[in-house]
Protein backbone atom coordinates (compact mmCIF):
# COMPACT_ATOMS: atom_id res chain seq x y z
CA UNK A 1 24.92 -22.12 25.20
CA UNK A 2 22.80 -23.60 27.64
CA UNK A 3 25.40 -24.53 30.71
CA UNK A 4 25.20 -28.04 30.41
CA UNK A 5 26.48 -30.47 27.74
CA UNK A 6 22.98 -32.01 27.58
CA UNK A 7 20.99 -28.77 26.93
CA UNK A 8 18.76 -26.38 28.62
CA UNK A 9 16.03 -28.70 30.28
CA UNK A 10 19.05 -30.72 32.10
CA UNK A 11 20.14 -27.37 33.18
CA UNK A 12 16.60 -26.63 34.20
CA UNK A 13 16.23 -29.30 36.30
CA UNK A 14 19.19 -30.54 37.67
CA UNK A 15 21.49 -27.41 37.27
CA UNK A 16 21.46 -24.02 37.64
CA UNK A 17 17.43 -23.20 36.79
CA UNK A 18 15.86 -25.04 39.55
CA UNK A 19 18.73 -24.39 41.90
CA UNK A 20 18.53 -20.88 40.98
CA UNK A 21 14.32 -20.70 41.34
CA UNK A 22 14.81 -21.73 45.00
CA UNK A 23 12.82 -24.60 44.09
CA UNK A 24 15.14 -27.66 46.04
CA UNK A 25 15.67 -25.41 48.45
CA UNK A 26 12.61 -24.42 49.63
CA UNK A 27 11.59 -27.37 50.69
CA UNK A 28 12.65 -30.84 51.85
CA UNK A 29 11.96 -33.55 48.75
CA UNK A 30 9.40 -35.89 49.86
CA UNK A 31 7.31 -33.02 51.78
CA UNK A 32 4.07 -32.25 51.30
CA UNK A 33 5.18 -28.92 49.85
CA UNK A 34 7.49 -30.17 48.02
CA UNK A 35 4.87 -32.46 46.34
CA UNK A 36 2.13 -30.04 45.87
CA UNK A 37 5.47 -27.37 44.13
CA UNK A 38 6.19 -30.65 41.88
CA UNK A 39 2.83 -31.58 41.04
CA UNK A 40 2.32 -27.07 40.10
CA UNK A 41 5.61 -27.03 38.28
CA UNK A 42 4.03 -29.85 35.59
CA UNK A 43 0.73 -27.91 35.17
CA UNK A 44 1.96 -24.21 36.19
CA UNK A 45 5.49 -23.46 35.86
CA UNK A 46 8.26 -24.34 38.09
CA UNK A 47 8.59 -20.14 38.24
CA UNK A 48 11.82 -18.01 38.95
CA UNK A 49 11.27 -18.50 42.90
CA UNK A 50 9.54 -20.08 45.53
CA UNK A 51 6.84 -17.94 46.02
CA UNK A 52 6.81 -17.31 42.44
CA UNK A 53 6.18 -20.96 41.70
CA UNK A 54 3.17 -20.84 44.47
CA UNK A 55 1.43 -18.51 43.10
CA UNK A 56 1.13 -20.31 39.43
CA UNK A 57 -0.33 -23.35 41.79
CA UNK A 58 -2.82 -21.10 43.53
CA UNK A 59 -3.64 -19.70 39.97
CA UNK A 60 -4.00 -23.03 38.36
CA UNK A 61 -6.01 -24.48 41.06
CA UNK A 62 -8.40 -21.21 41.11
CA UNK A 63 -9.00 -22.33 37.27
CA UNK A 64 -10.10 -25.82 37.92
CA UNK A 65 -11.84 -25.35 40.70
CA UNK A 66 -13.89 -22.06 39.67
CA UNK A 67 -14.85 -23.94 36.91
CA UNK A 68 -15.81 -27.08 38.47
CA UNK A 69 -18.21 -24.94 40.74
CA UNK A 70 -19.83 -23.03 37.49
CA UNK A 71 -22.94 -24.33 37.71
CA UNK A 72 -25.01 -23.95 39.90
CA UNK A 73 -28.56 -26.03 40.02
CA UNK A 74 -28.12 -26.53 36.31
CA UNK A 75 -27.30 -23.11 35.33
CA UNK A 76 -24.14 -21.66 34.29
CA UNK A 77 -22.23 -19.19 37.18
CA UNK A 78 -20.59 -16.84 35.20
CA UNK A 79 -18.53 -15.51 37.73
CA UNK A 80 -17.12 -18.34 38.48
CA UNK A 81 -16.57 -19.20 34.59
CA UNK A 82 -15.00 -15.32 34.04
CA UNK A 83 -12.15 -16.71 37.04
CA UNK A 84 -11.69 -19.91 35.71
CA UNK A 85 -10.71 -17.88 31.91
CA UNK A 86 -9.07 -14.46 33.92
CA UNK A 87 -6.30 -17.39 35.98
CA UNK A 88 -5.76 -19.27 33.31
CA UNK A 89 -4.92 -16.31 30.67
CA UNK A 90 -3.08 -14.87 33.57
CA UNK A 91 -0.79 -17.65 33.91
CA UNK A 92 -0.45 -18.27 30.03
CA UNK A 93 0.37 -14.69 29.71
CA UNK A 94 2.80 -14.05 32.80
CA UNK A 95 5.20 -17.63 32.01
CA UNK A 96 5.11 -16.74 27.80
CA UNK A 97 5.93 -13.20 28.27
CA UNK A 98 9.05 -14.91 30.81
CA UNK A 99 10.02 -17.19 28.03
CA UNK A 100 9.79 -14.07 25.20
CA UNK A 101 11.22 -11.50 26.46
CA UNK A 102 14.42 -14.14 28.23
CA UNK A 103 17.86 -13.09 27.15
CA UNK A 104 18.02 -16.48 26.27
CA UNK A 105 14.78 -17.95 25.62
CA UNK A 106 15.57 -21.61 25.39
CA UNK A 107 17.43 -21.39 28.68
CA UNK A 108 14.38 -19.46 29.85
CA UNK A 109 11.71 -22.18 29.07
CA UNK A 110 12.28 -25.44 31.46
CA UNK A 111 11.10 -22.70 34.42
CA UNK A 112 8.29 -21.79 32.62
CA UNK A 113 7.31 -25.05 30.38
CA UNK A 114 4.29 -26.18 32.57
CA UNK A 115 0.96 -27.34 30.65
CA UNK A 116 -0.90 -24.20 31.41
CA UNK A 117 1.46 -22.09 29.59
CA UNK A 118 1.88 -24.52 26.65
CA UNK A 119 -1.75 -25.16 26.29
CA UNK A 120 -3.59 -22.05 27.67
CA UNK A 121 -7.49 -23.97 27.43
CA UNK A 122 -6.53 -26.56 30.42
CA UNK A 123 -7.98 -23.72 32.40
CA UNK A 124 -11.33 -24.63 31.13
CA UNK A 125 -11.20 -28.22 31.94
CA UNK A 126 -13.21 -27.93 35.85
CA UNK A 127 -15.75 -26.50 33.58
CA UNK A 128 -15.74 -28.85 31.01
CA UNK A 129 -15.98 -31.51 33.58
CA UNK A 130 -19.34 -30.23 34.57
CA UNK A 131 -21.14 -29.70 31.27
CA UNK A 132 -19.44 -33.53 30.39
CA UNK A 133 -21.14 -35.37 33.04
CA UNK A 134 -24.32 -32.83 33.68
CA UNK A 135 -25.28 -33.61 29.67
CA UNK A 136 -26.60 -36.15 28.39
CA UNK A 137 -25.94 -35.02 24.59
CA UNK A 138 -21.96 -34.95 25.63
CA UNK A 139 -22.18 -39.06 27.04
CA UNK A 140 -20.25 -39.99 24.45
CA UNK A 141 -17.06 -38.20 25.55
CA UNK A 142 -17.46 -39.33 29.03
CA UNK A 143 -14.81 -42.26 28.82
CA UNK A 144 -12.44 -40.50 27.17
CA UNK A 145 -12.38 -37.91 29.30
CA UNK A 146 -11.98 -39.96 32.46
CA UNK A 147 -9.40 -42.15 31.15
CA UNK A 148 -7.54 -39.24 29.71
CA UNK A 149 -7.59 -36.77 33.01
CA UNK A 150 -7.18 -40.02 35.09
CA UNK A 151 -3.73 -40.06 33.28
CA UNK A 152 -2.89 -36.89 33.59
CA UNK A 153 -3.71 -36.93 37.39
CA UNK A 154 -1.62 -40.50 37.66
CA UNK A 155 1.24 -38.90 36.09
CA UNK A 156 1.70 -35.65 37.93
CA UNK A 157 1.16 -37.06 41.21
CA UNK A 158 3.72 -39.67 40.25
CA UNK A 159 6.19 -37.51 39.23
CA UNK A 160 5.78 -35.59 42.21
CA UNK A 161 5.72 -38.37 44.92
CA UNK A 162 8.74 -40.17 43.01
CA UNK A 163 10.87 -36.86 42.37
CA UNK A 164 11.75 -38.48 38.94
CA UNK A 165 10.44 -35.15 36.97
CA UNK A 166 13.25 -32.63 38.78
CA UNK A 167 16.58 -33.07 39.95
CA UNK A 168 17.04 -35.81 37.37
CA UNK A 169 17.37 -34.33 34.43
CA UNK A 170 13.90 -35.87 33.24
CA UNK A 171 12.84 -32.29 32.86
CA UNK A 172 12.00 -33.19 28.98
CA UNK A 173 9.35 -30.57 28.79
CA UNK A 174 5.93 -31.96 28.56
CA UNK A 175 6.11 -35.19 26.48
CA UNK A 176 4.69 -37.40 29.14
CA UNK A 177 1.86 -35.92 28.95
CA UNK A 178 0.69 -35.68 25.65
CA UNK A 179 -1.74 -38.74 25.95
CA UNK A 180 -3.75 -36.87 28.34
CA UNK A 181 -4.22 -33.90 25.34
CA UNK A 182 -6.90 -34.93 23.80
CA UNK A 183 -9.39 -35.61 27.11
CA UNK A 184 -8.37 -32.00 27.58
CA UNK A 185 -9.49 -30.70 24.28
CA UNK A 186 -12.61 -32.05 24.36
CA UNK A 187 -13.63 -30.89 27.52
CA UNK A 188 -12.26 -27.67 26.88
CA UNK A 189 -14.74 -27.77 23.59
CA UNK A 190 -17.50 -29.10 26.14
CA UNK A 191 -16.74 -25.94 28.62
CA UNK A 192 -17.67 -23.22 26.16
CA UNK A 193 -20.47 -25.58 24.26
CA UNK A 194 -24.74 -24.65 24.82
CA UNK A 195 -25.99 -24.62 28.38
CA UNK A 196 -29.38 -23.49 29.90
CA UNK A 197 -28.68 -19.79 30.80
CA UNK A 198 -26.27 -19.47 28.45
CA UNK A 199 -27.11 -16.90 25.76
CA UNK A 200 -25.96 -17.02 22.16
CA UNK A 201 -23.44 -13.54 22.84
CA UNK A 202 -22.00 -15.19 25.82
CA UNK A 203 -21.75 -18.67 23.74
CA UNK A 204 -19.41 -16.70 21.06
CA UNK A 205 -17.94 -15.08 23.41
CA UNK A 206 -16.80 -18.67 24.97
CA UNK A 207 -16.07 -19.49 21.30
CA UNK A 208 -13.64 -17.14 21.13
CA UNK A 209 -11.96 -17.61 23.80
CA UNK A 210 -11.38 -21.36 23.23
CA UNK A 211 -10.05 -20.42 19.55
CA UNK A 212 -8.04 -17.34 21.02
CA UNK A 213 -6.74 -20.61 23.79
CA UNK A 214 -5.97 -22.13 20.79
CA UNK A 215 -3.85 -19.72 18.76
CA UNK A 216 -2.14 -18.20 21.40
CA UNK A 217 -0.97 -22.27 22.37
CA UNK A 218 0.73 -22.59 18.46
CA UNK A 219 1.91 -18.97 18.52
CA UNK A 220 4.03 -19.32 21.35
CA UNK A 221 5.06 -23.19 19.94
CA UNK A 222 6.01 -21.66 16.74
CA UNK A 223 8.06 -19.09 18.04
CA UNK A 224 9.89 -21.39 20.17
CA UNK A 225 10.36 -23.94 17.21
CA UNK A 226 12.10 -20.79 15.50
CA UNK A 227 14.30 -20.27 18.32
CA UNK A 228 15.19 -23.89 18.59
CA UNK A 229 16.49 -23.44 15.21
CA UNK A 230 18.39 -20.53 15.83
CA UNK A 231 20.04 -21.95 18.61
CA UNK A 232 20.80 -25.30 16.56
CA UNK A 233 22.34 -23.13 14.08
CA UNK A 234 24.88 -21.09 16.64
CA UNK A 235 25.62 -24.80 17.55
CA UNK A 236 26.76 -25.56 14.28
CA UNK A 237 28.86 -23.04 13.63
């Protein structure tokens, strides 16, 4: 089903999907392109080309940066916070509708399994960084959203300085990440919560995009745990 014995994120990464995406290719392992394409493929997507797979690093780093420049002397820049949400739905919504509307999902999803797409409200975290450390009211989440995005920054540039996510089949979707979740979450929750400037329309309006983050994120994991079924089910036949 998937071209390789050991299923579709194998294929992804050491077969045809990342052959086919241009992404060895492109450039030579241990550059610095080739690092910055790894360290985009874990957050963004790995993409269905080169310049594909650029452009979902471009768009994840206008997110977190955007954000992290929000405020401005205290007060929130909203049009800086309407980028950081505009990338980060743009990426969500570009690498799901690749994955839905696949042939073959499943053998769709290693190029498009990056944490943006599978959880939509990382593009919130710059932000969220700001109001964490700007408030004195959000203290209390301060270590655990260090340690957590100290992880998460640890791991990716591992990966990508060590090659061991791609080429190796260690393309297991985003498991090694999960620990770094949680510090995500919470400064996601910390992005959209009361600021000076900040009225109480435009504080809903934050609200709602954090919950819409949220359902879109199990959506999109339901419909792929139905499809995982499916698939075991042709294989058992």
């Amino acid at each position: 089903i998937f071209d390789h014995p050991l299923g579709a994120h194998v294929m992804g990464s050491v077969g045809g999907g990342a052959f086919a995406s241009g992404f060895k290719t492109s450039a030579t392992p241990g550059s610095l392109l080739h690092f910055l394409r790894t360290i985009g493929a874990q957050l963004g997507a790995i993409g269905g080309g080169r310049v594909e797979s650029m452009l979902f690093l471009v768009g994840l780093c206008t997110a977190l940066v955007s954000g992290a420049v929000a405020t401005k002397r205290g007060r929130v820049g909203w049009a800086a916070t309407g980028l950081c949400f505009l990338a980060g739905l743009a990426i969500w919504l570009y690498g799901s509708l690749q994955i839905v509307t696949a042939p073959r999902p499943m053998a769709q999803l290693p190029l498009y399994n990056g944490l943006m797409v599978q959880l939509p409200m990382l593009c919130l975290v710059g932000l969220g960084i700001s109001a964490v450390w700007r408030r004195s009211d959000f203290a209390p989440l301060r270590l655990g959203v260090a340690v957590g995005l100290l992880f998460l920054a640890l791991e990716v540039t591992f990966r990508g300085a060590t090659r061991l996510w791609l080429f190796t089949g260690g393309q297991w979707g985003l498991r090694e990440l999960l620990p770094a979740v949680p510090a995500i979450v919470a400064a996601a929750v910390a992005a959209v919560g009361p600021a000076k400037g900040r009225s109480f329309r435009m504080l809903r309006m934050g609200w709602g995009a954090l919950i819409l983050a949220g359902l879109a994120s199990s959506a999109l994991s339901t419909w792929l745990l139905v499809q995982q079924k499916h698939e075991a089910e042709r294989l058992q036949r």
